[in-house]
PDB file of N, CA and C in Angstrom:
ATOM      1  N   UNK A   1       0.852  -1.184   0.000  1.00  0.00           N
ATOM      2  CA  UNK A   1       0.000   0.000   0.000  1.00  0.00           C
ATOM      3  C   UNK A   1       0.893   1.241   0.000  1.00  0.00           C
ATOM      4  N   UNK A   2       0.892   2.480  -0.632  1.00  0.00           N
ATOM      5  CA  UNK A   2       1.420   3.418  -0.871  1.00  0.00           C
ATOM      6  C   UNK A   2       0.464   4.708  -0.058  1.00  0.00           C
ATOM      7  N   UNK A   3       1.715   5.382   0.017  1.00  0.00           N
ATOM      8  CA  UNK A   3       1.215   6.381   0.975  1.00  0.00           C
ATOM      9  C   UNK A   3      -0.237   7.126   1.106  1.00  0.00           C
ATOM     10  N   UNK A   4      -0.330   7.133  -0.639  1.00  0.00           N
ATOM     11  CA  UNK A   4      -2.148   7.272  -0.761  1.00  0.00           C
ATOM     12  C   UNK A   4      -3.132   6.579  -0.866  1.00  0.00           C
ATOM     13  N   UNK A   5      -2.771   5.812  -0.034  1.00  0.00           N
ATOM     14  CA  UNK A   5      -3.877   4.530   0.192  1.00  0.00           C
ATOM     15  C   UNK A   5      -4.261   4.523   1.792  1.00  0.00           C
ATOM     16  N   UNK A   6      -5.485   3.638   2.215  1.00  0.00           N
ATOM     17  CA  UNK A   6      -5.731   3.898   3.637  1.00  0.00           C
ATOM     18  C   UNK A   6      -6.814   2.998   3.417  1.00  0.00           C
ATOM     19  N   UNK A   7      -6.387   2.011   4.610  1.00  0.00           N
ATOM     20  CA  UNK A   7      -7.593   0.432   4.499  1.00  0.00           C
ATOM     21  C   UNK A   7      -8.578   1.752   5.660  1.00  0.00           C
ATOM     22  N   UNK A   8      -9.759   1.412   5.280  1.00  0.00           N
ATOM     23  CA  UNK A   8     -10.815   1.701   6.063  1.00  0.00           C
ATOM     24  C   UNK A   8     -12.223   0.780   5.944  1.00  0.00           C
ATOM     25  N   UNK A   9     -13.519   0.323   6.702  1.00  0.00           N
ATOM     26  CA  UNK A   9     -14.546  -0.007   6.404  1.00  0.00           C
ATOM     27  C   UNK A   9     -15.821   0.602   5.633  1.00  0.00           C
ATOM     28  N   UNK A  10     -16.319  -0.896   5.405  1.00  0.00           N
ATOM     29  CA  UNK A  10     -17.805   0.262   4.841  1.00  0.00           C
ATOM     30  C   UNK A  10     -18.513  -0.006   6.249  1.00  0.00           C
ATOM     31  N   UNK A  11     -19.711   0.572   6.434  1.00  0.00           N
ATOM     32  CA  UNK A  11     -20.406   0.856   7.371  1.00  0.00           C
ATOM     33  C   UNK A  11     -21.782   0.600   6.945  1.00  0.00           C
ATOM     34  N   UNK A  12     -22.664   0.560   7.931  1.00  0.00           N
ATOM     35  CA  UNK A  12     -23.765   0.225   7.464  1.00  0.00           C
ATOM     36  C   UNK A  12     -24.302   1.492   6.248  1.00  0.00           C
ATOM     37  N   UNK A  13     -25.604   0.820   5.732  1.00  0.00           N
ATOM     38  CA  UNK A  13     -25.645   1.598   4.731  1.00  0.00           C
ATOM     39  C   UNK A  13     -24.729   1.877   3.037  1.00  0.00           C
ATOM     40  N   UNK A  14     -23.431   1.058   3.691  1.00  0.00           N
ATOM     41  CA  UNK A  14     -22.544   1.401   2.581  1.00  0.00           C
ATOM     42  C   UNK A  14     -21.913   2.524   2.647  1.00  0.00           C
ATOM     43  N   UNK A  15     -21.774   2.792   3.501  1.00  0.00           N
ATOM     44  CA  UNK A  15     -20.915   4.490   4.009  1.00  0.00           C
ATOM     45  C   UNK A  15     -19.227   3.915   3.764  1.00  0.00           C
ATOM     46  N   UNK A  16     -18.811   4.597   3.796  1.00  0.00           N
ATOM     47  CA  UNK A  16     -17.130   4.804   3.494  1.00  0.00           C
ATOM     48  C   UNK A  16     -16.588   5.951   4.307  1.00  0.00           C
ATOM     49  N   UNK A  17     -15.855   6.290   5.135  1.00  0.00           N
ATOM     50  CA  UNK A  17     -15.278   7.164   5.623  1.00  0.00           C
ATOM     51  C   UNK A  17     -14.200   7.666   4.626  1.00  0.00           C
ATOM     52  N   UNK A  18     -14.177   9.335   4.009  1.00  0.00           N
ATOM     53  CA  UNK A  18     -12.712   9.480   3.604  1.00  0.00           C
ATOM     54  C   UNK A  18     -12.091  10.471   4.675  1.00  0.00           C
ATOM     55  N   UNK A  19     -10.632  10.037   5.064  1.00  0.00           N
ATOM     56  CA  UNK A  19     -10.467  10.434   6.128  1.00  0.00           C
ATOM     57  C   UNK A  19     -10.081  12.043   5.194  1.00  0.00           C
ATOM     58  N   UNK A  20      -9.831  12.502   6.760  1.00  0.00           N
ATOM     59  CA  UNK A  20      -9.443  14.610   6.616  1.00  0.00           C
ATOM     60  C   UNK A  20      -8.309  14.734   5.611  1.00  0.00           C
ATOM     61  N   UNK A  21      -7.676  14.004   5.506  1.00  0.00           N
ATOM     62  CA  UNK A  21      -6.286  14.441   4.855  1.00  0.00           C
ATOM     63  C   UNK A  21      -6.735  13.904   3.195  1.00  0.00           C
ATOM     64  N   UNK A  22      -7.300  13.278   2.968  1.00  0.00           N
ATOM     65  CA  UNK A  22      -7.905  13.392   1.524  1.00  0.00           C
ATOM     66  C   UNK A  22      -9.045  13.597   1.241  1.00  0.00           C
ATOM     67  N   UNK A  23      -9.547  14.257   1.770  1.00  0.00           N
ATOM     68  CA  UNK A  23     -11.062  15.376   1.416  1.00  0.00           C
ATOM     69  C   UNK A  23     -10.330  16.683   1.289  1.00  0.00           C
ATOM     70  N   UNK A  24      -9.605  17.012   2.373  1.00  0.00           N
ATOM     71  CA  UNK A  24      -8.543  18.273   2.189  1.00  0.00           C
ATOM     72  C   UNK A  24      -7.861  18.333   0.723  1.00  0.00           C
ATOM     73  N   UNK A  25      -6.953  17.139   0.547  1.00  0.00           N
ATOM     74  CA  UNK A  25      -6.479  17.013  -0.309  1.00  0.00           C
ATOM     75  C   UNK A  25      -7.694  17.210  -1.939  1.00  0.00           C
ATOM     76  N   UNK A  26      -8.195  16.818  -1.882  1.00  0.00           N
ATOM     77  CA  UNK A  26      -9.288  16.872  -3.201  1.00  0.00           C
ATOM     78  C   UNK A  26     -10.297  17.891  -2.890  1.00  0.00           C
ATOM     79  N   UNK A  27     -10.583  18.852  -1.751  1.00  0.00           N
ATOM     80  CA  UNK A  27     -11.226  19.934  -1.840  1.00  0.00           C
ATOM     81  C   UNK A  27     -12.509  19.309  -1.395  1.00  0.00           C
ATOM     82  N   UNK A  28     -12.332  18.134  -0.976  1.00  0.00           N
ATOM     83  CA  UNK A  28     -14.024  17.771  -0.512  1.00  0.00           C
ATOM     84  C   UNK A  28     -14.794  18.258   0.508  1.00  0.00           C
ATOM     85  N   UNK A  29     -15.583  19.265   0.992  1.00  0.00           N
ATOM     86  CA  UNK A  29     -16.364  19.914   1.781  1.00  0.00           C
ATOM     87  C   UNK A  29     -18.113  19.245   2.057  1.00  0.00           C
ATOM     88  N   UNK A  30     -18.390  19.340   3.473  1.00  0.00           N
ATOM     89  CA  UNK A  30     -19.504  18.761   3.850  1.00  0.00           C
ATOM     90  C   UNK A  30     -20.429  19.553   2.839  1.00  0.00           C
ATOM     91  N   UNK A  31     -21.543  18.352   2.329  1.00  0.00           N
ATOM     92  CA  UNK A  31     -22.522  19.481   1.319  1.00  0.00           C
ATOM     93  C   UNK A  31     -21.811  19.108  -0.300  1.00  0.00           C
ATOM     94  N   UNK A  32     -20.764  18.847  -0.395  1.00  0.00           N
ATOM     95  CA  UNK A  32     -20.397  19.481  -1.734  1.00  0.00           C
ATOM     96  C   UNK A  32     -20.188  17.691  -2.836  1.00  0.00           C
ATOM     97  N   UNK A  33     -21.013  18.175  -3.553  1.00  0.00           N
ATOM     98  CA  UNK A  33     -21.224  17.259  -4.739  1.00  0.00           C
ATOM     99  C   UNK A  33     -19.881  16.165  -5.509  1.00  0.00           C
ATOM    100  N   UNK A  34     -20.232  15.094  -5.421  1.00  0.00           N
ATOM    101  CA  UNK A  34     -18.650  14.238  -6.100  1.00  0.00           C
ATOM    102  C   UNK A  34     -19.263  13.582  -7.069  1.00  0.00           C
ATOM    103  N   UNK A  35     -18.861  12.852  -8.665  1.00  0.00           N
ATOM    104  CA  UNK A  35     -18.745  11.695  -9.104  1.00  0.00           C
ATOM    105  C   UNK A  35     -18.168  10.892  -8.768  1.00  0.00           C
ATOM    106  N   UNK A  36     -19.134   9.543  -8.444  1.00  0.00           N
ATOM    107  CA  UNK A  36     -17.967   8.009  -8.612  1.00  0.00           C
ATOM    108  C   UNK A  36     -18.030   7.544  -9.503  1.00  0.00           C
ATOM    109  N   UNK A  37     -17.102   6.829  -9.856  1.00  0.00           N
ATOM    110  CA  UNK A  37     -16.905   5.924 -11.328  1.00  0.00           C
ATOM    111  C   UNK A  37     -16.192   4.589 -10.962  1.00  0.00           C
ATOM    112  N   UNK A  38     -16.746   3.964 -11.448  1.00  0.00           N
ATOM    113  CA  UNK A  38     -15.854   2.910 -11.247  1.00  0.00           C
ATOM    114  C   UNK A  38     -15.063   2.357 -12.942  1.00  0.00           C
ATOM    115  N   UNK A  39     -13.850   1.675 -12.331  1.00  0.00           N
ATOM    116  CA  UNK A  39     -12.706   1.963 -13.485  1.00  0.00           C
ATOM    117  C   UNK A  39     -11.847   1.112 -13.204  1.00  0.00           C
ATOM    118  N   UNK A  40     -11.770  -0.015 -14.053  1.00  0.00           N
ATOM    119  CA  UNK A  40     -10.767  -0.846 -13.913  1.00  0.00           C
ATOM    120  C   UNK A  40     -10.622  -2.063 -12.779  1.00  0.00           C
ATOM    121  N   UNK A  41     -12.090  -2.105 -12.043  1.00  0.00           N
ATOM    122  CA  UNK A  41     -12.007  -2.476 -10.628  1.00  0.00           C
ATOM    123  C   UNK A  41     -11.924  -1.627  -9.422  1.00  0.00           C
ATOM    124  N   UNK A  42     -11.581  -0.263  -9.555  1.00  0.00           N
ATOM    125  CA  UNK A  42     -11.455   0.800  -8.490  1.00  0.00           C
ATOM    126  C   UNK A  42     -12.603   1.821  -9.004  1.00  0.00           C
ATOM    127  N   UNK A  43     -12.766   2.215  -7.198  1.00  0.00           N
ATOM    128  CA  UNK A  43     -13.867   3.216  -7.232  1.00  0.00           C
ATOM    129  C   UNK A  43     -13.152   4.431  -7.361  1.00  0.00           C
ATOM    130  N   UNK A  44     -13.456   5.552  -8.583  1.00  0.00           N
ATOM    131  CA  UNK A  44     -12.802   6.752  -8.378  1.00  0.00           C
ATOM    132  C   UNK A  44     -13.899   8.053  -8.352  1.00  0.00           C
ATOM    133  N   UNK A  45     -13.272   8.733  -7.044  1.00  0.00           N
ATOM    134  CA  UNK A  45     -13.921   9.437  -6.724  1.00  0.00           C
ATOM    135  C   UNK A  45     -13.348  11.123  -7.241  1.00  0.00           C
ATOM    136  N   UNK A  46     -14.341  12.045  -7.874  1.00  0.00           N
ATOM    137  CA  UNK A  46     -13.987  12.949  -8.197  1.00  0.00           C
ATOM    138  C   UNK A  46     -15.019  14.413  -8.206  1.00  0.00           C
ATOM    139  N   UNK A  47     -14.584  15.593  -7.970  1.00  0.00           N
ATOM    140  CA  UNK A  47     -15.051  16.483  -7.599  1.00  0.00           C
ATOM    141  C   UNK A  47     -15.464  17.360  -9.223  1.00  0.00           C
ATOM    142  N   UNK A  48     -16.362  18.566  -9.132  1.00  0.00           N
ATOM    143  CA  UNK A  48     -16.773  19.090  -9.962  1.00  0.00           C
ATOM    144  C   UNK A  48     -15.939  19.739 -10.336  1.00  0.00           C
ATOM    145  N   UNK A  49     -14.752  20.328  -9.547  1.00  0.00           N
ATOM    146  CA  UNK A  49     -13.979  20.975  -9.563  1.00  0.00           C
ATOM    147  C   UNK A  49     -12.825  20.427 -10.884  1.00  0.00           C
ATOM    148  N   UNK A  50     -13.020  18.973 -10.398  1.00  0.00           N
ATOM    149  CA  UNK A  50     -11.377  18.399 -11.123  1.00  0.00           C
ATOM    150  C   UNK A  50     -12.147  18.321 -12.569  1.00  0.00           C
ATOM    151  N   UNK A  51     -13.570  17.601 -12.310  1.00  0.00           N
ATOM    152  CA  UNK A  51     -14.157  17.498 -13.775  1.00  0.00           C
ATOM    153  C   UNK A  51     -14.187  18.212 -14.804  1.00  0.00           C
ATOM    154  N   UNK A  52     -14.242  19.404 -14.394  1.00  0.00           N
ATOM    155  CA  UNK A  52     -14.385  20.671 -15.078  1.00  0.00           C
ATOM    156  C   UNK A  52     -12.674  20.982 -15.520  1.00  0.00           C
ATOM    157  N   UNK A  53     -11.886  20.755 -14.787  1.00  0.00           N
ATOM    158  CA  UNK A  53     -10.555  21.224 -14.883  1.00  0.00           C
ATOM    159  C   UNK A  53      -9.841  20.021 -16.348  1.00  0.00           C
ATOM    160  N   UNK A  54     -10.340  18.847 -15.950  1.00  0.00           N
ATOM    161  CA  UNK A  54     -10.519  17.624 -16.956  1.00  0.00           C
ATOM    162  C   UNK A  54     -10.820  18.073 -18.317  1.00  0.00           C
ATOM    163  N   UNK A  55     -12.171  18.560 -18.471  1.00  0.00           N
ATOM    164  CA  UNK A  55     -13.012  18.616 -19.662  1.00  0.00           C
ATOM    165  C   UNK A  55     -12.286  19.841 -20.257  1.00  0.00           C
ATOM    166  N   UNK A  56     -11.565  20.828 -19.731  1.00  0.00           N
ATOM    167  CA  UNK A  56     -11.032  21.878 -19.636  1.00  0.00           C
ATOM    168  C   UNK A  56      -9.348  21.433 -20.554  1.00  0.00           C
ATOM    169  N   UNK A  57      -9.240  20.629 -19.986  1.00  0.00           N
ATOM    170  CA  UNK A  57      -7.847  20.335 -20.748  1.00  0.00           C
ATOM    171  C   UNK A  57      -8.061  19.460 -21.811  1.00  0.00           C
ATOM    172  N   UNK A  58      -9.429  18.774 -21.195  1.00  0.00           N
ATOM    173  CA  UNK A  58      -9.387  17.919 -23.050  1.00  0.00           C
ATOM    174  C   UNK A  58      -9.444  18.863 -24.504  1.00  0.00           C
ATOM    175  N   UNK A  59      -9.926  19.567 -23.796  1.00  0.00           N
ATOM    176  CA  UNK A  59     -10.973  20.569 -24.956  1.00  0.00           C
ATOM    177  C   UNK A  59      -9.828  21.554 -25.344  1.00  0.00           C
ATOM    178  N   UNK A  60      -8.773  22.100 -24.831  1.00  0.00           N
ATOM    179  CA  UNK A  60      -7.969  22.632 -24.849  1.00  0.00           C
ATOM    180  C   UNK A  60      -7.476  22.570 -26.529  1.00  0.00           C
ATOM    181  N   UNK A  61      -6.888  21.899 -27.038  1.00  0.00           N
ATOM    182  CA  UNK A  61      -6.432  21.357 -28.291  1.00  0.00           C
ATOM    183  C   UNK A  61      -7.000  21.939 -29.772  1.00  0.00           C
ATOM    184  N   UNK A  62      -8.463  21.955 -29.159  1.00  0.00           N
ATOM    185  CA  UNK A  62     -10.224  22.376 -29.986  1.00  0.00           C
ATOM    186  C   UNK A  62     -10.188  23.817 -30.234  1.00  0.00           C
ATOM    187  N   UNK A  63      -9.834  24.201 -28.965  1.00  0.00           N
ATOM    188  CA  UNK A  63     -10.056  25.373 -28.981  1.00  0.00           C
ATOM    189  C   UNK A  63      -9.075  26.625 -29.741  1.00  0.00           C
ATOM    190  N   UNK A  64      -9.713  27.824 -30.728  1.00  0.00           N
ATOM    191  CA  UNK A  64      -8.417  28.437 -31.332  1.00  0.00           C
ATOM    192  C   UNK A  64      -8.424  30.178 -30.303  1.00  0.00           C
ATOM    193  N   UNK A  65      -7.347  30.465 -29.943  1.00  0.00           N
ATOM    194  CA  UNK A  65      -7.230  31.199 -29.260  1.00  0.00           C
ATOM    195  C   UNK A  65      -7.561  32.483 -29.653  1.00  0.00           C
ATOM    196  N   UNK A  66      -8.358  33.408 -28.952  1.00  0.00           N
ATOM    197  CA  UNK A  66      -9.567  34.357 -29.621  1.00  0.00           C
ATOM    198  C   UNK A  66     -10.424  34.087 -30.133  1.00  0.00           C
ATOM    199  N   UNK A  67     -10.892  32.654 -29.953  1.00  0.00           N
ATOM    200  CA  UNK A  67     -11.913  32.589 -30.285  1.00  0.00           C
ATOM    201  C   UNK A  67     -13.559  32.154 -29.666  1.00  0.00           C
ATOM    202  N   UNK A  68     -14.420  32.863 -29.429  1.00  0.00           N
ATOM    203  CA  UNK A  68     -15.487  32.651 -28.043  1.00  0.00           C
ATOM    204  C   UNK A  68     -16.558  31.639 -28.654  1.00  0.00           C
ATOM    205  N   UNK A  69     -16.688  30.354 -28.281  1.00  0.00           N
ATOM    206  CA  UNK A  69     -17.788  29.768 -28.887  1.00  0.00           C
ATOM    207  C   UNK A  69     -18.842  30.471 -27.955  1.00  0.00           C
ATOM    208  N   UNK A  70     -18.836  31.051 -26.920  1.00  0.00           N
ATOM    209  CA  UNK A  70     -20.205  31.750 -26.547  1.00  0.00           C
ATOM    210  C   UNK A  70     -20.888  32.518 -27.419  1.00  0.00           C
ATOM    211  N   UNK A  71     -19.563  33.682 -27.732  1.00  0.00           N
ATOM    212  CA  UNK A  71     -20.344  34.205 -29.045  1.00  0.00           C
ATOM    213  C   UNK A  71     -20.490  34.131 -29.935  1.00  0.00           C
ATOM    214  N   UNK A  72     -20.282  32.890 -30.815  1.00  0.00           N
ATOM    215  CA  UNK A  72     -20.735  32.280 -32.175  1.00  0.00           C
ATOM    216  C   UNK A  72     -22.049  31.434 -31.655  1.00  0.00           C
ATOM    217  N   UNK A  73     -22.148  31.150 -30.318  1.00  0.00           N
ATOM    218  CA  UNK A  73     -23.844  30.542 -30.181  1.00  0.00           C
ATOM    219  C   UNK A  73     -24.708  31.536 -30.133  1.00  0.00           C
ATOM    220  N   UNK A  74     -24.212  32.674 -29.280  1.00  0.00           N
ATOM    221  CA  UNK A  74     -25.224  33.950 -28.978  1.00  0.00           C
ATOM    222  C   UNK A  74     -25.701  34.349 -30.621  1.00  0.00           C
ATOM    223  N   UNK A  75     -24.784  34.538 -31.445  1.00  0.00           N
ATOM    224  CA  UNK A  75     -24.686  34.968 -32.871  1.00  0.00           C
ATOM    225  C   UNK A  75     -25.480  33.745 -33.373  1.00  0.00           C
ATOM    226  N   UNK A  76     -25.517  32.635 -33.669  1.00  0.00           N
ATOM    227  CA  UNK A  76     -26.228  31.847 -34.045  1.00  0.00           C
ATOM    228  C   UNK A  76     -27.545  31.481 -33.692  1.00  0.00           C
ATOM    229  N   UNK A  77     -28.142  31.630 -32.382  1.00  0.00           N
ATOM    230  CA  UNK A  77     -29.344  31.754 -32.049  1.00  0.00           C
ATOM    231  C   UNK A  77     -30.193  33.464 -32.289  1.00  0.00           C
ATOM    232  N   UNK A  78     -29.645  34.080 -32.295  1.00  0.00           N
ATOM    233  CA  UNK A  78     -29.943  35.797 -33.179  1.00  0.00           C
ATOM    234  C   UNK A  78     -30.561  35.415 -34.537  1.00  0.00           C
ATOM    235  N   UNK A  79     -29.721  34.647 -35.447  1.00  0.00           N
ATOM    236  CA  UNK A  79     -29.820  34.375 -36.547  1.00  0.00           C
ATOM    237  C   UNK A  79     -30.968  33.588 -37.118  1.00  0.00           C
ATOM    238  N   UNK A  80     -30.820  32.270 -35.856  1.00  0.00           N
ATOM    239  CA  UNK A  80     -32.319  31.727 -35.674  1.00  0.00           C
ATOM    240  C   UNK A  80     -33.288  32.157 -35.534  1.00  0.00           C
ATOM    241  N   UNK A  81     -33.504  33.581 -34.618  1.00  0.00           N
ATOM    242  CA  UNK A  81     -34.515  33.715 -33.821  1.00  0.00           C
ATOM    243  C   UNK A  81     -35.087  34.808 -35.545  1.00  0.00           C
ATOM    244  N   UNK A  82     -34.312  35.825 -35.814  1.00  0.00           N
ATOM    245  CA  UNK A  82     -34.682  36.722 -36.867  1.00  0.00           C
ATOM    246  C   UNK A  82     -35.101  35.597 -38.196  1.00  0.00           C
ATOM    247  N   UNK A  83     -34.614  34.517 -38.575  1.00  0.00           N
ATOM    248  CA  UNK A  83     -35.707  33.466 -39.624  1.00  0.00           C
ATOM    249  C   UNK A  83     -37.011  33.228 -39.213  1.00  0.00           C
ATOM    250  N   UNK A  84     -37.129  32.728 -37.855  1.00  0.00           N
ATOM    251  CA  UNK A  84     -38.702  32.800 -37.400  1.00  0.00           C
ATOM    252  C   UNK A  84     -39.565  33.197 -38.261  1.00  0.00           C
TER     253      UNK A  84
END
């Protein structure tokens, strides 16, 4: 087991404890929303935060610099709305 690992139980219900030092570590706050996935045999747990930071770098590549797909949708639904 490596340092980021930590045997713990499930609990009734199916509860899991993650201890303080990796909720800290991943930004996890009482209240605050996670995906699980399971992957490979492991449960991975991940925050909106990282997801977004994820989808953020995939997309990265796509994207040409100066250029706002907000405002080619805003501009494209204008366009729609004036054919009506």
């Amino acid at each position: 087991m490596n340092q980021d690992s930590i045997k713990t139980k499930v609990t009734q219900g199916g509860r899991i404890v993650i201890p303080a030092r990796m909720r800290d570590a991943l930004g996890i706050k009482v209240g605050k929303n996670v995906t699980l996935t399971l992957k490979n045999g492991s449960l991975e747990i991940t925050t909106r935060d990282e997801a977004l930071r994820r989808i953020e770098e995939m997309m990265k590549p796509h994207i040409n610099p100066g250029r706002s797909v907000v405002d080619e949708l805003i501009a494209e639904r204008r366009r729609e709305a004036q054919n009506e």
